[in-house]
Protein backbone atom coordinates (compact mmCIF):
# COMPACT_ATOMS: atom_id res chain seq x y z
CA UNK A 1 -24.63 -27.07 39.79
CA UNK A 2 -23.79 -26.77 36.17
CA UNK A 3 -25.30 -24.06 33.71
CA UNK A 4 -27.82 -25.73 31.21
CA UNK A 5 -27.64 -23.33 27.88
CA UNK A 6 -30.42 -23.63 25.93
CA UNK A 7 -30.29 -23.10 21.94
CA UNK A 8 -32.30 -19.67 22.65
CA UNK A 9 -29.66 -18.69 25.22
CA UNK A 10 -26.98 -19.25 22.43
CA UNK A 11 -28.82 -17.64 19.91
CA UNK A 12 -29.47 -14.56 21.88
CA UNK A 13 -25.92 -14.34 23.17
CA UNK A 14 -23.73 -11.51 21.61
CA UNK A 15 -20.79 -13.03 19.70
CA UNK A 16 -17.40 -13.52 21.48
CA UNK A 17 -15.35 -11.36 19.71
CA UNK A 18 -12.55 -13.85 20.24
CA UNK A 19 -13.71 -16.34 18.27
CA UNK A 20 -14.46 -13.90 15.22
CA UNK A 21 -11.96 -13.35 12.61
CA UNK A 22 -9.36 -10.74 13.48
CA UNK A 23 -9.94 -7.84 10.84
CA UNK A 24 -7.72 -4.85 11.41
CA UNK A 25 -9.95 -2.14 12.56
CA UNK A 26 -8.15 1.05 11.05
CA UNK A 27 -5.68 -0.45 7.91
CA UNK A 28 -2.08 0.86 7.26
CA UNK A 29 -3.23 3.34 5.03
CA UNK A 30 -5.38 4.99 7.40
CA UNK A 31 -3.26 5.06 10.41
CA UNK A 32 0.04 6.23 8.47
CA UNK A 33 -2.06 9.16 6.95
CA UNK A 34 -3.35 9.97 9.94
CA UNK A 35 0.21 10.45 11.66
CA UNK A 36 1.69 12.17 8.97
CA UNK A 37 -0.81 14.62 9.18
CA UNK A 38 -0.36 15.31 12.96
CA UNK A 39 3.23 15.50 11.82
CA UNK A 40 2.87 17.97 8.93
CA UNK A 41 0.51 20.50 10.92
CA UNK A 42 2.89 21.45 13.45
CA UNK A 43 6.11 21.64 10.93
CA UNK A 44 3.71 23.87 8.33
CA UNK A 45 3.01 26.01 11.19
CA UNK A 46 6.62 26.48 12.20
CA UNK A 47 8.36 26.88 8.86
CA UNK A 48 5.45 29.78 8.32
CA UNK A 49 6.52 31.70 11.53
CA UNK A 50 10.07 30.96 10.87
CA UNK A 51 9.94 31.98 7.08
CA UNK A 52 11.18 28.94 5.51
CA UNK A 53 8.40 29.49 2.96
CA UNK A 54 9.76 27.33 0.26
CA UNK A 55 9.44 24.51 2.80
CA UNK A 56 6.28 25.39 3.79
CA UNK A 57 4.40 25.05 0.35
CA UNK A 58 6.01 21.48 -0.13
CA UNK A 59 4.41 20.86 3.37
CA UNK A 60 1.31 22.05 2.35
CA UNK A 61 0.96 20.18 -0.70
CA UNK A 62 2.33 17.24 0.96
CA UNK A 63 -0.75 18.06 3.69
CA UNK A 64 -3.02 18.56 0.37
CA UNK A 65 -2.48 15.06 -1.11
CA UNK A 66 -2.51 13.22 2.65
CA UNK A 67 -6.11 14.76 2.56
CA UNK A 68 -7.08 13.78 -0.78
CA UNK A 69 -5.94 10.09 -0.24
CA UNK A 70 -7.96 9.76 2.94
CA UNK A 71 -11.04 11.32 1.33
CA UNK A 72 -10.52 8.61 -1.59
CA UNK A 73 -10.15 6.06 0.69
CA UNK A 74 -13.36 6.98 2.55
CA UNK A 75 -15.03 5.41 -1.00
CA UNK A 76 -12.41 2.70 -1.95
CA UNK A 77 -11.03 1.64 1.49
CA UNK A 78 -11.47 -1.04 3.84
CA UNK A 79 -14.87 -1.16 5.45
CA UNK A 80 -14.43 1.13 8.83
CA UNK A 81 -12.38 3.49 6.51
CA UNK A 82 -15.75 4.21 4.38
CA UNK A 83 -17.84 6.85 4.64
CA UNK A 84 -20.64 4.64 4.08
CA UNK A 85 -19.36 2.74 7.47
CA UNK A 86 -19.39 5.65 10.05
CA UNK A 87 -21.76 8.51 8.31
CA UNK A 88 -25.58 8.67 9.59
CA UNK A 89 -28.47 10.94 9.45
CA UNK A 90 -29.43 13.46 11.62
CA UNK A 91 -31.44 11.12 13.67
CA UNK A 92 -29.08 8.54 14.12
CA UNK A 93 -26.13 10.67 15.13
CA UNK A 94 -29.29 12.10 17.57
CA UNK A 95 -30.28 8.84 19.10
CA UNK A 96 -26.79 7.94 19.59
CA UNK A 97 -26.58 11.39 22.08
CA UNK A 98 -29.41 10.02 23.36
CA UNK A 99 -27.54 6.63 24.77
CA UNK A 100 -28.12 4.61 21.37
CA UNK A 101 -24.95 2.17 20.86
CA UNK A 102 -23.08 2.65 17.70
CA UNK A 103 -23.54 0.54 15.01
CA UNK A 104 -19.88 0.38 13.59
CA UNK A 105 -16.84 -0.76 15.53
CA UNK A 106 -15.30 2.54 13.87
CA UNK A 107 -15.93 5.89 14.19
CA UNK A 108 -19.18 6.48 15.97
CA UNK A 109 -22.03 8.91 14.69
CA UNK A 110 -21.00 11.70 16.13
CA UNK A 111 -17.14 11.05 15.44
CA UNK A 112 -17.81 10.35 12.03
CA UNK A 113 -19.22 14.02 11.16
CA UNK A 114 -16.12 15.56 13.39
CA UNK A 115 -13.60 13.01 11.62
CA UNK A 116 -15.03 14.68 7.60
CA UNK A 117 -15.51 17.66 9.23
CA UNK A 118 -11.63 17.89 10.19
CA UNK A 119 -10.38 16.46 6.21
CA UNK A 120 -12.73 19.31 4.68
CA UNK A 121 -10.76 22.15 7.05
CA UNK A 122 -7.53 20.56 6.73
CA UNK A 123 -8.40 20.78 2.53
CA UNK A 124 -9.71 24.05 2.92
CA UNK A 125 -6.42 25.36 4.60
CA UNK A 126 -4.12 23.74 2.25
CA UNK A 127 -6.27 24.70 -1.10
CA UNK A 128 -6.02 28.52 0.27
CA UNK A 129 -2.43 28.22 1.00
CA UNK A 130 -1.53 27.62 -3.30
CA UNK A 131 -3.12 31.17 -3.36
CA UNK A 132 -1.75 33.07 -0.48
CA UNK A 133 0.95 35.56 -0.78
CA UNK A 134 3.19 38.12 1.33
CA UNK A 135 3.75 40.52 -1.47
CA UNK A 136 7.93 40.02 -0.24
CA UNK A 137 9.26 36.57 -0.59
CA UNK A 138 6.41 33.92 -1.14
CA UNK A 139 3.40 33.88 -3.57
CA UNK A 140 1.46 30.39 -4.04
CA UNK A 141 1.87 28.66 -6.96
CA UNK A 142 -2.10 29.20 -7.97
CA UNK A 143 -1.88 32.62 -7.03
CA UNK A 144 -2.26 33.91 -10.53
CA UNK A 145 -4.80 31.09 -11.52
CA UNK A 146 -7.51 33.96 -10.62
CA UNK A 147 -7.84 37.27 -10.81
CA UNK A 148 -5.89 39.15 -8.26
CA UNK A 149 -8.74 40.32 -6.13
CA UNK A 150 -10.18 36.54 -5.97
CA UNK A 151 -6.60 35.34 -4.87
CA UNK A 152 -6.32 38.06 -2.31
CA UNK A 153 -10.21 37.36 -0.91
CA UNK A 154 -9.58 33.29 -1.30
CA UNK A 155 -5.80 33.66 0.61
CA UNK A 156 -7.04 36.12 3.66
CA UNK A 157 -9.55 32.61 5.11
CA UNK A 158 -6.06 31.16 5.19
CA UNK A 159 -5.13 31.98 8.43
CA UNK A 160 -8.73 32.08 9.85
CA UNK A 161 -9.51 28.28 8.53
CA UNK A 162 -6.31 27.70 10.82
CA UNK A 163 -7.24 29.36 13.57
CA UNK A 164 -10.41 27.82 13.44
CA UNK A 165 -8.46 24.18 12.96
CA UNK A 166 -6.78 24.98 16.16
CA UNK A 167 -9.79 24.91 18.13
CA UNK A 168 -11.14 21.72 16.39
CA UNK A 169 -7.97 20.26 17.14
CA UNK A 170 -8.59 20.98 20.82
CA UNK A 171 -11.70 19.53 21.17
CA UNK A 172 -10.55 16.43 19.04
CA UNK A 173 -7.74 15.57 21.85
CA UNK A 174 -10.14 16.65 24.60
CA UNK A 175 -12.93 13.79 22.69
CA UNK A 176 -9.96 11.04 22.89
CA UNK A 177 -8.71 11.89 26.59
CA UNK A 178 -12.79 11.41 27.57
CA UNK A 179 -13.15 8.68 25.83
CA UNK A 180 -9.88 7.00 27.05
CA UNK A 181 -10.21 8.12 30.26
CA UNK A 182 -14.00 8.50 31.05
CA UNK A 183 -15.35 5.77 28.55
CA UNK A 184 -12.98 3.56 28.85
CA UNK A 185 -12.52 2.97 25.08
CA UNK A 186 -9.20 2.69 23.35
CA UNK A 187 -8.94 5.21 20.36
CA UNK A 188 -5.21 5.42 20.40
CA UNK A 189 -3.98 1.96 20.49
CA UNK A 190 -5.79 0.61 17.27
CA UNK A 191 -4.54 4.24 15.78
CA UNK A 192 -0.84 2.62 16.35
CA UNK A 193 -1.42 -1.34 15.99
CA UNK A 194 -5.02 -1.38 14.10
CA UNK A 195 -6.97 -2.99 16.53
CA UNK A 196 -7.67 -3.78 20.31
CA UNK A 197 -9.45 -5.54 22.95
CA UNK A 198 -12.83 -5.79 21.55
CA UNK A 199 -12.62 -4.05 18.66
CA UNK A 200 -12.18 -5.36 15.30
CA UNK A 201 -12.77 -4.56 11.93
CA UNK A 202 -16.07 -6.30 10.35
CA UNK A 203 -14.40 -7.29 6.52
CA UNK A 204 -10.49 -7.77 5.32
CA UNK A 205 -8.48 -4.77 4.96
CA UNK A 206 -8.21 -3.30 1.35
CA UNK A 207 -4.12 -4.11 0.08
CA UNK A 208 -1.92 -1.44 0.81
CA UNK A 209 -0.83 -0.88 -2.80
CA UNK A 210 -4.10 0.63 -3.71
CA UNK A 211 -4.13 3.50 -1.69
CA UNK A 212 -0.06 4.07 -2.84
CA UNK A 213 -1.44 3.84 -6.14
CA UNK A 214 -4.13 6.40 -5.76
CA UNK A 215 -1.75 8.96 -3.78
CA UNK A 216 0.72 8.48 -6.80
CA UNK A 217 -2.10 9.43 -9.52
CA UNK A 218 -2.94 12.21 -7.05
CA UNK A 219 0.55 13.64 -6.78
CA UNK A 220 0.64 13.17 -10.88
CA UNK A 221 -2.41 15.36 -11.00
CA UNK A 222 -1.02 17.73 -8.40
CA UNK A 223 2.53 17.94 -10.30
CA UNK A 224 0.56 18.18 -13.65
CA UNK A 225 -1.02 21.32 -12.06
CA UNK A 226 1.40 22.45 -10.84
CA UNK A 227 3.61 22.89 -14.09
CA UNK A 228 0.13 24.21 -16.10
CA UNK A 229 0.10 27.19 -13.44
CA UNK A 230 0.42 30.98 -14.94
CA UNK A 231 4.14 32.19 -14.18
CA UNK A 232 4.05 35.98 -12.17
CA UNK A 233 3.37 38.80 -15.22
CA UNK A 234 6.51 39.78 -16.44
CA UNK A 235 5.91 43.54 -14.51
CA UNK A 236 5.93 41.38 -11.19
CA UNK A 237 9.36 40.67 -11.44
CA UNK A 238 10.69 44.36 -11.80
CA UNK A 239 10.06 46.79 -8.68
């Protein structure tokens, strides 16, 4: 025998995700950041232990600006990109511990903190890294922004903000391996394509061109800086 819907049946069913229209749920300029910055962590860390240090700053400044894009992005972007989108309160990052669903087809309460959380080390590590020095064959090109003893105090969290990213880092992967595996929730595939199976983005995607434009004004800035630094004192260069 057939199933007779009534109009409070329909009303009270959730929508078919199907039918909706298919918004990207991460955009281009979210996933390509992403990647690049899973690509520029390992190669910063290798050039550093190899002593390619001239390499290494240009990674670290590319790292610098990847960061500063995003956290633009998290204002300006497209809707599951914005902070507004996938930051909550103490108590609803709480309830949603407590079994609550999450309210955003992006990041969820608790993924949202760990996802700003993450930007602000990776900043952090790169911002100390324009002030670090070996005394031999690298000094940052802030270094001499500050007073020596500042640079010195500012560069020496350098290395502990990385250690510390390590072990964020770990629990990151080991968050996306339970919730691909455990969950059953697809976090990697809509990294790569944008979306998946149930999962879609609630508003069009912002156009590409504005987040190139704000990482060009950024790298401007960054450039602009750059040439304004303070060159070594002139007793620096004479040993």
């Amino acid at each position: 025998m057939p199933t007779i819907r009534t109009q409070n049946d329909e009303e009270d069913a959730p929508p078919d995700v199907s039918l909706q229209k298919q918004y990207p749920l991460w955009d281009l300029p979210v996933r390509l950041i992403h990647w690049l910055i899973l690509l520029l962590l390992p190669a910063s860390w290798w050039t550093a232990e190899e002593g390619y240090q001239e390499v290494h700053q240009w990674l670290g400044l590319t790292l610098l600006l990847a960061v500063l894009t995003r956290l633009c992005w998290g204002i300006v972007g497209s809707p599951q990109s914005r902070f507004k989108d996938f930051l909550r309160g103490p108590m609803g990052v709480l309830a949603y511990f407590r079994g609550a669903s999450s309210t955003t087809p992006g990041h969820n309460p608790a993924g949202g903190w760990s996802a700003l959380l993450l930007w602000l080390l990776l900043l952090a590590q790169a911002l100390t890294g324009t002030v670090n020095t070996d005394d031999v064959l690298y000094t940052g090109p802030f270094y001499y922004v500050f007073d020596t003893g500042i640079s010195d105090a500012l560069a020496a969290y350098h290395e502990i903000i990385f250690n510390v990213l390590l072990g964020f880092i770990a629990l990151h992967v080991a968050s996306v391996l339970y919730y691909e595996r455990v969950r059953k929730q697809r976090l990697l595939k809509p990294m790569v394509l944008g979306k998946t199976e149930g999962r879609v983005g609630t508003g069009p995607a912002q156009p590409v061109y504005k987040a190139l434009i704000i990482a060009i004004l950024l790298a401007g800035m960054l450039f602009a800086l750059l040439e304004l630094a303070p060159a070594p004192p002139v007793s620096d260069y004479y040993w």
